[in-house]
N, C-alpha and C. Protein backbone atom coordinates (compact mmCIF):
# COMPACT_ATOMS: atom_id res chain seq x y z
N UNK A 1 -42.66 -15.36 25.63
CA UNK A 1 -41.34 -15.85 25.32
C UNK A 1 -40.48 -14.75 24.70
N UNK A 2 -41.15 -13.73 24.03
CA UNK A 2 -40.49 -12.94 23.16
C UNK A 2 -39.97 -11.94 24.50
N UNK A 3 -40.71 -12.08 25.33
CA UNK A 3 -40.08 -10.21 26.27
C UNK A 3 -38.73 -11.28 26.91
N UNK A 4 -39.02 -12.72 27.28
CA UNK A 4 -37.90 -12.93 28.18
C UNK A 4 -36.71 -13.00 26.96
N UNK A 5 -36.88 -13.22 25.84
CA UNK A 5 -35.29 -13.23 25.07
C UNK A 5 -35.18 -11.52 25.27
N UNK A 6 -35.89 -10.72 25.13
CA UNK A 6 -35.46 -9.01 24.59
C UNK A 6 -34.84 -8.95 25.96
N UNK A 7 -35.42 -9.38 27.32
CA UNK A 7 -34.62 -9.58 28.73
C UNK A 7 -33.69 -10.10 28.31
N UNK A 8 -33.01 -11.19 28.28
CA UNK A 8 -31.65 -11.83 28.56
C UNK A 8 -31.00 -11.26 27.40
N UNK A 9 -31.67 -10.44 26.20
CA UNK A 9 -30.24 -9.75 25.40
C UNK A 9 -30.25 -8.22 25.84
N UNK A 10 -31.06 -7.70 26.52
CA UNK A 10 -30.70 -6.38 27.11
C UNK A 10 -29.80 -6.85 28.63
N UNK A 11 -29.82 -7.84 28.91
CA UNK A 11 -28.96 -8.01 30.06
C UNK A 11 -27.86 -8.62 29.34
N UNK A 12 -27.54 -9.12 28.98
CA UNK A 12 -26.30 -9.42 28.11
C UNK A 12 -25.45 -8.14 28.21
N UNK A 13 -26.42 -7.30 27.19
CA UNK A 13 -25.62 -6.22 26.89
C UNK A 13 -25.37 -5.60 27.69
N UNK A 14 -25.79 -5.22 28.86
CA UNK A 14 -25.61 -4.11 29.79
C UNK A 14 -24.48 -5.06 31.29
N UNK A 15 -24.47 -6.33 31.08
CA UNK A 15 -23.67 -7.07 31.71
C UNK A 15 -22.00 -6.76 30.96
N UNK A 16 -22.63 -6.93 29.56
CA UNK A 16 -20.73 -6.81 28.78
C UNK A 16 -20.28 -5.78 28.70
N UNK A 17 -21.24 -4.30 28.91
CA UNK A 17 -20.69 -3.08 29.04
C UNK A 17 -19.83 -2.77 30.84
N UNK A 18 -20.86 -3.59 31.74
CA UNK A 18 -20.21 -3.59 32.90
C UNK A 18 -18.96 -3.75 32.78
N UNK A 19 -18.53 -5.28 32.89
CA UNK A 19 -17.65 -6.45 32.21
C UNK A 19 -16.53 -5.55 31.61
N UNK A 20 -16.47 -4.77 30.68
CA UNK A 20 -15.45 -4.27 30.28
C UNK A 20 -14.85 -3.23 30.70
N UNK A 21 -16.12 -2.17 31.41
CA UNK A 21 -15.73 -1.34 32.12
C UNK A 21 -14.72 -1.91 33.72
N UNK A 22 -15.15 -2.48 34.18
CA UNK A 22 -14.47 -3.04 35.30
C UNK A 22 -13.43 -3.65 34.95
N UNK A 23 -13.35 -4.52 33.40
CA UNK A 23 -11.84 -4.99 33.05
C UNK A 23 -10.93 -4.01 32.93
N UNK A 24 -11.26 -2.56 32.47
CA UNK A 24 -10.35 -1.75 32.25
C UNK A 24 -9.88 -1.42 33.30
N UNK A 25 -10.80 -0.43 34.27
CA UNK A 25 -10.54 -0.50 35.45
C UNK A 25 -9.40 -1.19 36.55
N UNK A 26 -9.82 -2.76 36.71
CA UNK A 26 -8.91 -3.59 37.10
C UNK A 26 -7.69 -3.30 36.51
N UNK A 27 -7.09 -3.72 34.87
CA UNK A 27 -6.03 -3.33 34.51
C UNK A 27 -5.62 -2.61 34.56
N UNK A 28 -5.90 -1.15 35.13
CA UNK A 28 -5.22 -0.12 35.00
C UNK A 28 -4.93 -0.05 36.53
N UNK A 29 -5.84 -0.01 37.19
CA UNK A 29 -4.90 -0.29 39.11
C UNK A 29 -3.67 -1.49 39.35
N UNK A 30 -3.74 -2.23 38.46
CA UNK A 30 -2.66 -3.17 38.26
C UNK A 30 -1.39 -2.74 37.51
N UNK A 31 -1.80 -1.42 36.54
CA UNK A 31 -0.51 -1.06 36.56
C UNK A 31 -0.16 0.23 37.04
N UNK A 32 -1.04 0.75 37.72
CA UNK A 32 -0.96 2.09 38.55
C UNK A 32 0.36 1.22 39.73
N UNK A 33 0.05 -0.24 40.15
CA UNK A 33 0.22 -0.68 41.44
C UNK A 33 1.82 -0.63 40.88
N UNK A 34 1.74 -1.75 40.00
CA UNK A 34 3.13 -2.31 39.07
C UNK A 34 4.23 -0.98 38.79
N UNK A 35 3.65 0.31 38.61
CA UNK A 35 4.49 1.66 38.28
C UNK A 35 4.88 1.90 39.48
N UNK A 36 4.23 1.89 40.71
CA UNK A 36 4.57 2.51 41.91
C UNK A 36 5.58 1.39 42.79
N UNK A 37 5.08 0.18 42.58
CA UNK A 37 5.91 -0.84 42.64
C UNK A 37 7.83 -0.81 42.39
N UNK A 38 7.96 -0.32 41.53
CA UNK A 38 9.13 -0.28 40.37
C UNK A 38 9.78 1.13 40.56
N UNK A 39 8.95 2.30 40.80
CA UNK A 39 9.35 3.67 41.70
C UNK A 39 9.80 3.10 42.97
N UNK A 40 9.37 2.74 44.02
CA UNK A 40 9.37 2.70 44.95
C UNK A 40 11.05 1.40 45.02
N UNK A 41 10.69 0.75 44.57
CA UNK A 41 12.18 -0.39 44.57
C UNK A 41 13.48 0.10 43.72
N UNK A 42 13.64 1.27 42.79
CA UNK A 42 14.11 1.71 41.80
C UNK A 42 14.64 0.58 41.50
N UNK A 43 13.81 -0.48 40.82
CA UNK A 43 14.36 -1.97 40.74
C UNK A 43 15.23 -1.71 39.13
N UNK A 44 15.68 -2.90 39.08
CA UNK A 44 16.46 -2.27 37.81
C UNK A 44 16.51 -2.98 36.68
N UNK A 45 16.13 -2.09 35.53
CA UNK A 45 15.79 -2.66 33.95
C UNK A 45 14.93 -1.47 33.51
N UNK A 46 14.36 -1.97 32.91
CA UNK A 46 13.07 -0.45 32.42
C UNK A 46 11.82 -0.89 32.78
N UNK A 47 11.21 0.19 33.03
CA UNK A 47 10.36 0.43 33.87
C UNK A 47 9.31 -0.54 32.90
N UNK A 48 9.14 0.33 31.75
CA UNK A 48 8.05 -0.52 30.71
C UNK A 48 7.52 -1.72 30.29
N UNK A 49 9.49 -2.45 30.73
CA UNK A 49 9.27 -3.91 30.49
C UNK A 49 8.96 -4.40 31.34
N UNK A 50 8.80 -4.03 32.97
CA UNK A 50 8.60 -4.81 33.98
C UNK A 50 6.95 -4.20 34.23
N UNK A 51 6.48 -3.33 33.48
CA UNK A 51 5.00 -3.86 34.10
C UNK A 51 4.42 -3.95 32.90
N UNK A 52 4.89 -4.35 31.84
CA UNK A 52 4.74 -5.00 30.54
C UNK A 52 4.35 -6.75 30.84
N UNK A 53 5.72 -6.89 31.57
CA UNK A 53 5.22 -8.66 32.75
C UNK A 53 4.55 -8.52 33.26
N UNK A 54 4.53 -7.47 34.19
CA UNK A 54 3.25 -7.86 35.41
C UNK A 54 2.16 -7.86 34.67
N UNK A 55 1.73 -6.93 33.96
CA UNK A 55 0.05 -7.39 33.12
C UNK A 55 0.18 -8.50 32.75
N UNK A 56 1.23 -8.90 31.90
CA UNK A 56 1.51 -10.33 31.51
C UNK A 56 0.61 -11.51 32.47
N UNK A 57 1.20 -11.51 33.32
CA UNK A 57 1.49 -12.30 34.10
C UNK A 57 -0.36 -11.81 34.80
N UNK A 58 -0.95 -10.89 35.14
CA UNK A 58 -1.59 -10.33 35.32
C UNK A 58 -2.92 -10.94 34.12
N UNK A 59 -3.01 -10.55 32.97
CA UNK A 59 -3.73 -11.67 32.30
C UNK A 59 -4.17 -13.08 32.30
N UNK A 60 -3.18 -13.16 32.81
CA UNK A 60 -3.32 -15.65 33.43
C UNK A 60 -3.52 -15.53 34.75
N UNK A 61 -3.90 -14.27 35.13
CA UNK A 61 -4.35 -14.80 36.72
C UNK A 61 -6.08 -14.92 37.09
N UNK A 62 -5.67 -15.63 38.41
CA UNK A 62 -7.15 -16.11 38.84
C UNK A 62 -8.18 -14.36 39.59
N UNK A 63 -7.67 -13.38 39.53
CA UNK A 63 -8.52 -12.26 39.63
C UNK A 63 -8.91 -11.77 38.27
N UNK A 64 -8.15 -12.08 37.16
CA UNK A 64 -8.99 -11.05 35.84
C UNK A 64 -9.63 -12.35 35.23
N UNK A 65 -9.87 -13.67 35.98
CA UNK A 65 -11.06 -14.73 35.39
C UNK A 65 -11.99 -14.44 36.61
N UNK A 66 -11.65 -14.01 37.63
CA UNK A 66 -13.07 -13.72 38.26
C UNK A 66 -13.91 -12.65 38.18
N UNK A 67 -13.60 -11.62 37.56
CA UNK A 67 -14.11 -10.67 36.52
C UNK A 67 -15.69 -10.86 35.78
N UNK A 68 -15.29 -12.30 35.54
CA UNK A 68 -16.12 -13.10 34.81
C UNK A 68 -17.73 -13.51 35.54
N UNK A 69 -17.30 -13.30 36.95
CA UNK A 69 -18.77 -12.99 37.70
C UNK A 69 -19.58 -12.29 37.57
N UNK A 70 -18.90 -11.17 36.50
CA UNK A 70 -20.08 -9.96 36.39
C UNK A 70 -21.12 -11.09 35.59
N UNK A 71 -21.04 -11.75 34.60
CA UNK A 71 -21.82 -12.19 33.99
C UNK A 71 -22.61 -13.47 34.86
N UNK A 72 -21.59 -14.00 36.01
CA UNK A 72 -22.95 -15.20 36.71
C UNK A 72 -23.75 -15.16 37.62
N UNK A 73 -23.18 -13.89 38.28
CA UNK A 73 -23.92 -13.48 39.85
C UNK A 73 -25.00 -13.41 39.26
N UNK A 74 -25.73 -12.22 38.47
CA UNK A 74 -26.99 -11.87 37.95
C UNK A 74 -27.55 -12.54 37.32
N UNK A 75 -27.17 -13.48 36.77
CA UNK A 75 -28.07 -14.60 36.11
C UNK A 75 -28.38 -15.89 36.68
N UNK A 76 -27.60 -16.06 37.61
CA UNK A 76 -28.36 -16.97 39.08
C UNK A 76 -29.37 -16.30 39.38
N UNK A 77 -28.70 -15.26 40.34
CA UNK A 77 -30.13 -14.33 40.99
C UNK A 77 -31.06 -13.96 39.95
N UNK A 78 -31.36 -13.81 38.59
CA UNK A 78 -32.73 -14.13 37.88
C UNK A 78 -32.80 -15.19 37.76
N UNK A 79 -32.34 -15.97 37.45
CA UNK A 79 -32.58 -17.49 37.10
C UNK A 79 -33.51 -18.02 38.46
N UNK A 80 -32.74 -17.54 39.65
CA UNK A 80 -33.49 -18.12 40.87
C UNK A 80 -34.24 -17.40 41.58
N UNK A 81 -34.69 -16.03 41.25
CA UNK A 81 -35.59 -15.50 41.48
C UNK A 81 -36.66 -16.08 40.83
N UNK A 82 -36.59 -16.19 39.20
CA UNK A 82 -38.02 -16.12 38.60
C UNK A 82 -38.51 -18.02 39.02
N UNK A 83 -37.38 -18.85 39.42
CA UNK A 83 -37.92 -19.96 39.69
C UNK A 83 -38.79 -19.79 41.31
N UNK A 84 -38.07 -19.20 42.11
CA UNK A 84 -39.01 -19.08 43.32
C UNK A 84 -40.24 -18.46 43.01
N UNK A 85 -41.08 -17.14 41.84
CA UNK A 85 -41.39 -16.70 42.06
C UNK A 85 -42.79 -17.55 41.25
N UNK A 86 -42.42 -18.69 40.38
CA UNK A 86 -43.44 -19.44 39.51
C UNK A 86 -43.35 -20.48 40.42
N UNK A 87 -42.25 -21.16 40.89
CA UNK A 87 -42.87 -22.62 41.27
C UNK A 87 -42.75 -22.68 43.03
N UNK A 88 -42.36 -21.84 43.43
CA UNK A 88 -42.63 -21.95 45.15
C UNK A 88 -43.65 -21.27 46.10
């Protein structure tokens, strides 16, 4: 019992280091996109405030909650590995 908790908190951890790395990631091609966006339209206001919104707006969306898969994909696939591998 003791190795499978030291398992699920070394996967924790190495899931939330993913997890954040890829959140940053994501946010920052979102405003790489949002800068080039705003170049490209020379839309008009300041630049800062309009991809100041788009992250905004970018935060409540349904791609930076699916993010959140880093943490379920891999814990199905153990969860349902180690059940096939004891009871089938």
């Amino acid at each position: 019992m003791a190795a499978l908790a030291r398992m699920l908190f070394i996967g924790f951890i190495v899931l939330t280091i993913i997890y954040v790395c890829l959140s940053f990631y994501s946010r920052a091609v979102r405003r790489r996109k949002l800068e080039a966006e705003w170049d490209a339209a020379r839309g008009p206001g300041n630049r800062e405030l309009f991809v100041r919104e788009g992250l905004e707006a970018y935060d409540g969306s349904l791609r930076r909650k699916l993010i959140l898969g880093v943490y379920v994909v891999p814990s199905v696939a153990v969860a349902l590995l180690i059940y096939l591998t004891n009871f089938a």
